[in-house]
Protein backbone atom coordinates (compact mmCIF):
# COMPACT_ATOMS: atom_id res chain seq x y z
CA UNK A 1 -0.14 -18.86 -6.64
CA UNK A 2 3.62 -18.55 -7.59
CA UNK A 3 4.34 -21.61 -5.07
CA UNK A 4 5.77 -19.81 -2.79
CA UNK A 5 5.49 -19.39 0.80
CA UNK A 6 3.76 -15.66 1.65
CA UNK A 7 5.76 -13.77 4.27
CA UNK A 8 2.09 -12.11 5.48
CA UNK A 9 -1.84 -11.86 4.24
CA UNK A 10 -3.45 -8.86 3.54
CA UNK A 11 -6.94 -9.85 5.09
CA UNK A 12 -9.89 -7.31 4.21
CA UNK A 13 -13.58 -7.35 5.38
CA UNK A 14 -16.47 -5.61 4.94
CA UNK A 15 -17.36 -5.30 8.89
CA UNK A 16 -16.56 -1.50 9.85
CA UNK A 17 -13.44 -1.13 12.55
CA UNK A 18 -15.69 -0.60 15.46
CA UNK A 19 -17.28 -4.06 14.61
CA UNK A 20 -14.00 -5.89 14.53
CA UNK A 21 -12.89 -4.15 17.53
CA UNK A 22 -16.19 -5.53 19.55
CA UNK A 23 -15.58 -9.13 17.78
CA UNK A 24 -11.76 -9.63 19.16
CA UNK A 25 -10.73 -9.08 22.62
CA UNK A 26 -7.67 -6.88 22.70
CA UNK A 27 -7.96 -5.13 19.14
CA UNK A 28 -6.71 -1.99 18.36
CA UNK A 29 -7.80 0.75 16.02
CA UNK A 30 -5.76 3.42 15.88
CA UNK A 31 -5.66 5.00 12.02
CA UNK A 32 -8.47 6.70 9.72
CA UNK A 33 -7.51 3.65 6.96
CA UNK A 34 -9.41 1.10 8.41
CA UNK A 35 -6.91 -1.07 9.87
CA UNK A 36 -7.62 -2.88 12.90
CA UNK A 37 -4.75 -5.15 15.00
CA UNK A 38 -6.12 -8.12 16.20
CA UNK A 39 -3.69 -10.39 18.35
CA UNK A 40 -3.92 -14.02 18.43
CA UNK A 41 -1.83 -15.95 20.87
CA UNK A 42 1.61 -13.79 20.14
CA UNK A 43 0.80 -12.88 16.51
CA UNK A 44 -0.72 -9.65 15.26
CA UNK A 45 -2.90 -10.13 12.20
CA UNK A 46 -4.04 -6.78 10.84
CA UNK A 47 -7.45 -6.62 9.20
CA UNK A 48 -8.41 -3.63 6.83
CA UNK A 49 -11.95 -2.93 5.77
CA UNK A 50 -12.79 -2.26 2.27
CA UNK A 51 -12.22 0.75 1.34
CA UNK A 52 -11.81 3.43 -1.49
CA UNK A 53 -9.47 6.15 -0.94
CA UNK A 54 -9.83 9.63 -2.68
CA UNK A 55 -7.42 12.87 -2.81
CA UNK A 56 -3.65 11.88 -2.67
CA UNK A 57 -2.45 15.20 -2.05
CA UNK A 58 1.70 14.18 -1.13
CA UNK A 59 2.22 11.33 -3.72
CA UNK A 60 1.76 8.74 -0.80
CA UNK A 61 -0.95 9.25 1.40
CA UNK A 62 -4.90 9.65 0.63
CA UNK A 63 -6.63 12.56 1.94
CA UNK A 64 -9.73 11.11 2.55
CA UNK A 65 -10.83 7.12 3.08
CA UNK A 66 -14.52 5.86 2.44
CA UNK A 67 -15.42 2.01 3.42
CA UNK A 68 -17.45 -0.28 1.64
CA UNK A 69 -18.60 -3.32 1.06
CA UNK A 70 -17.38 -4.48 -2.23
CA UNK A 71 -14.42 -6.86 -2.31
CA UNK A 72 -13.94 -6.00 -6.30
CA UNK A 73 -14.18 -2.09 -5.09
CA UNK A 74 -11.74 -2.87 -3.02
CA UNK A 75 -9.02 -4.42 -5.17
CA UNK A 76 -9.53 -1.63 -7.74
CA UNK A 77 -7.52 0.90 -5.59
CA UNK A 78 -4.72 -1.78 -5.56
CA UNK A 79 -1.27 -0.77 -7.34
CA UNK A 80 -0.93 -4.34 -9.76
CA UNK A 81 -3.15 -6.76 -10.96
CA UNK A 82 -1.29 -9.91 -9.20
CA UNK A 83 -2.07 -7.73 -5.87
CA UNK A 84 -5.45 -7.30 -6.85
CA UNK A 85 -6.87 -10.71 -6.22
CA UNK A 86 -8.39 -11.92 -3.18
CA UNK A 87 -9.55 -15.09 -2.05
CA UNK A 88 -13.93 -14.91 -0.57
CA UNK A 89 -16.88 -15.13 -1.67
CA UNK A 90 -18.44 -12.44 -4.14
CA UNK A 91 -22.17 -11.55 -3.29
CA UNK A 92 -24.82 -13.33 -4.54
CA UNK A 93 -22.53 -16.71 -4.88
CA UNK A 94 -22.86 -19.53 -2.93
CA UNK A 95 -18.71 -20.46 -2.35
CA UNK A 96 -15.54 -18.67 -1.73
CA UNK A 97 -13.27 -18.34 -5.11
CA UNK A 98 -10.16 -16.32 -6.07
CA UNK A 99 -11.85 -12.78 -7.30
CA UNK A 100 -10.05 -11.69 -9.82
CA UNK A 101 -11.26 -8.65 -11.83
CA UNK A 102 -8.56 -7.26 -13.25
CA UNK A 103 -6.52 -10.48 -14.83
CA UNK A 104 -3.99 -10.56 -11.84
CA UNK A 105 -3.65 -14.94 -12.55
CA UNK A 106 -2.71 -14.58 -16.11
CA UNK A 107 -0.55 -11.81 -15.29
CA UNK A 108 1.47 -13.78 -12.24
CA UNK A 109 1.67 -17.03 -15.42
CA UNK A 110 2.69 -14.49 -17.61
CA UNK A 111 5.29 -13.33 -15.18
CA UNK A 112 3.84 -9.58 -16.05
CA UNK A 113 3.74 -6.40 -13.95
CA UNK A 114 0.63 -4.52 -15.31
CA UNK A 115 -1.22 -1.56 -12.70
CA UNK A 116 -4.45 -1.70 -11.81
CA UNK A 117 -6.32 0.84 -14.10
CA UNK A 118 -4.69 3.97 -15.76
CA UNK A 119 -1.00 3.54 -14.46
CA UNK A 120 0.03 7.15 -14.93
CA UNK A 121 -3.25 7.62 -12.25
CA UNK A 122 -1.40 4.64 -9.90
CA UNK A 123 1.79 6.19 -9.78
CA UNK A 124 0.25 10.23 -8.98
CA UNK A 125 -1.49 8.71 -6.42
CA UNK A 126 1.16 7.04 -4.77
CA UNK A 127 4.47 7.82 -6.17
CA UNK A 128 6.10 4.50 -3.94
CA UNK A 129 4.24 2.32 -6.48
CA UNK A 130 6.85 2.56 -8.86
CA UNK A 131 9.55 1.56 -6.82
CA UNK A 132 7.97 -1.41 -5.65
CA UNK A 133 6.79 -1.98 -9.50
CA UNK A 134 10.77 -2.24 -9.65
CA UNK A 135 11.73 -4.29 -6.87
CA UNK A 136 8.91 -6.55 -7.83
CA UNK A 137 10.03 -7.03 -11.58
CA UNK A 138 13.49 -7.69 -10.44
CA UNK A 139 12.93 -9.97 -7.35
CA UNK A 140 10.25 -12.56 -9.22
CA UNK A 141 11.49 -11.90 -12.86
CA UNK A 142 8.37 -10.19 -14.10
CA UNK A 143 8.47 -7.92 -17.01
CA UNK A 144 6.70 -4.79 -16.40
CA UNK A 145 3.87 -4.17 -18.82
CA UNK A 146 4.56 -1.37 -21.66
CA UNK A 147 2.28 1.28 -20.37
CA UNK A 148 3.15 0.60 -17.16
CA UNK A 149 6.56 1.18 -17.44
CA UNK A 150 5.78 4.14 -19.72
CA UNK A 151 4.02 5.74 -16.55
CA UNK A 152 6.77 4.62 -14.23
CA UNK A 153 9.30 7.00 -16.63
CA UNK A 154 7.02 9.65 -16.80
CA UNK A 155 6.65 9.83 -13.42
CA UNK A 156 9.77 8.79 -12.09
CA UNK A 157 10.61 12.99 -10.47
CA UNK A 158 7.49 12.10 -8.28
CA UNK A 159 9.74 9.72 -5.83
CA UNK A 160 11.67 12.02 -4.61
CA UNK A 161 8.74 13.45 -2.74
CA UNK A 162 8.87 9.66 -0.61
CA UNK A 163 11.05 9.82 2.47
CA UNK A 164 14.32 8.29 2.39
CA UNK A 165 13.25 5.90 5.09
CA UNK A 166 10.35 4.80 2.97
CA UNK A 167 12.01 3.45 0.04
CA UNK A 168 14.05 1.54 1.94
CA UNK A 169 11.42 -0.29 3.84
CA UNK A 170 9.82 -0.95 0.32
CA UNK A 171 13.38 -2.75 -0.91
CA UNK A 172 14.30 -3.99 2.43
């Protein structure tokens, strides 16, 4: 949507990992999020199942994972609205569109960095948000949204509970 090319997909399903695992030869399940590595000739693709995620207890990490079914579920637990768009089909309709609930298109033509929900709730639950809220705005020129950035200063103290090793993966 920015005309760019995407260095990877995030691909989510409803179908639970033990169903993906039987579908594709070779898949591997090895986490409680619901992430399931399916190879393909020498590429690894992995596939998450929806999911909602409930208890961050360290600033990074959910305590506890539920699946679901609901693709709009799903993209509510996301940190931005441009990462909370997916491309499917939403029950009951007859063709695959972008789903979009929470504005993510008018954001990325708006060049806007707005969380998903209450931000000050995005950035206690996982406190690595905010950096990549930073590396985003700075790397595609986005302005991050008022209370957004509000939350980010508010809750800046919270990254130093991320591991050193961490942030640099998210700015790498």
């Amino acid at each position: 949507l920015l005309g760019r090319t995407p260095a990877d997909w995030d691909l989510a399903t409803d179908a639970r990992p033990d169903r993906l695992v039987a579908l594709f030869a070779g898949a591997v399940y090895e986490n409680r999020f619901g992430t399931v590595a399916v190879r393909r000739d020498d590429e690894v693709f992995e596939v998450t199942t929806f999911r909602s995620e409930h208890e961050y207890a360290d600033f990074r990490r959910p305590h506890r994972v539920e699946f679901g079914d609901d693709v709009e579920a799903d993209l509510a637990r996301r940190d931005f609205s441009v990462n909370a768009m997916a491309w499917g089909r939403v029950p009951g309709e007859a063709h695959n569109s972008l789903v979009d609930p929470f504005g993510g298109r008018a954001d990325l033509a708006a060049r806007r960095l707005r969380a998903v929900g209450d931000p000050d709730a995005r950035f206690r639950e996982d406190a690595l948000r905010m950096v990549r809220a930073v590396r985003l705005a700075a790397t595609l020129g986005f302005e991050i949204e008022r209370d957004t950035l509000a939350a980010i200063c508010a809750n800046a103290p919270l990254v130093g509970h991320l591991s050193g090793e961490r942030i640099g993966t998210e700015l790498a």
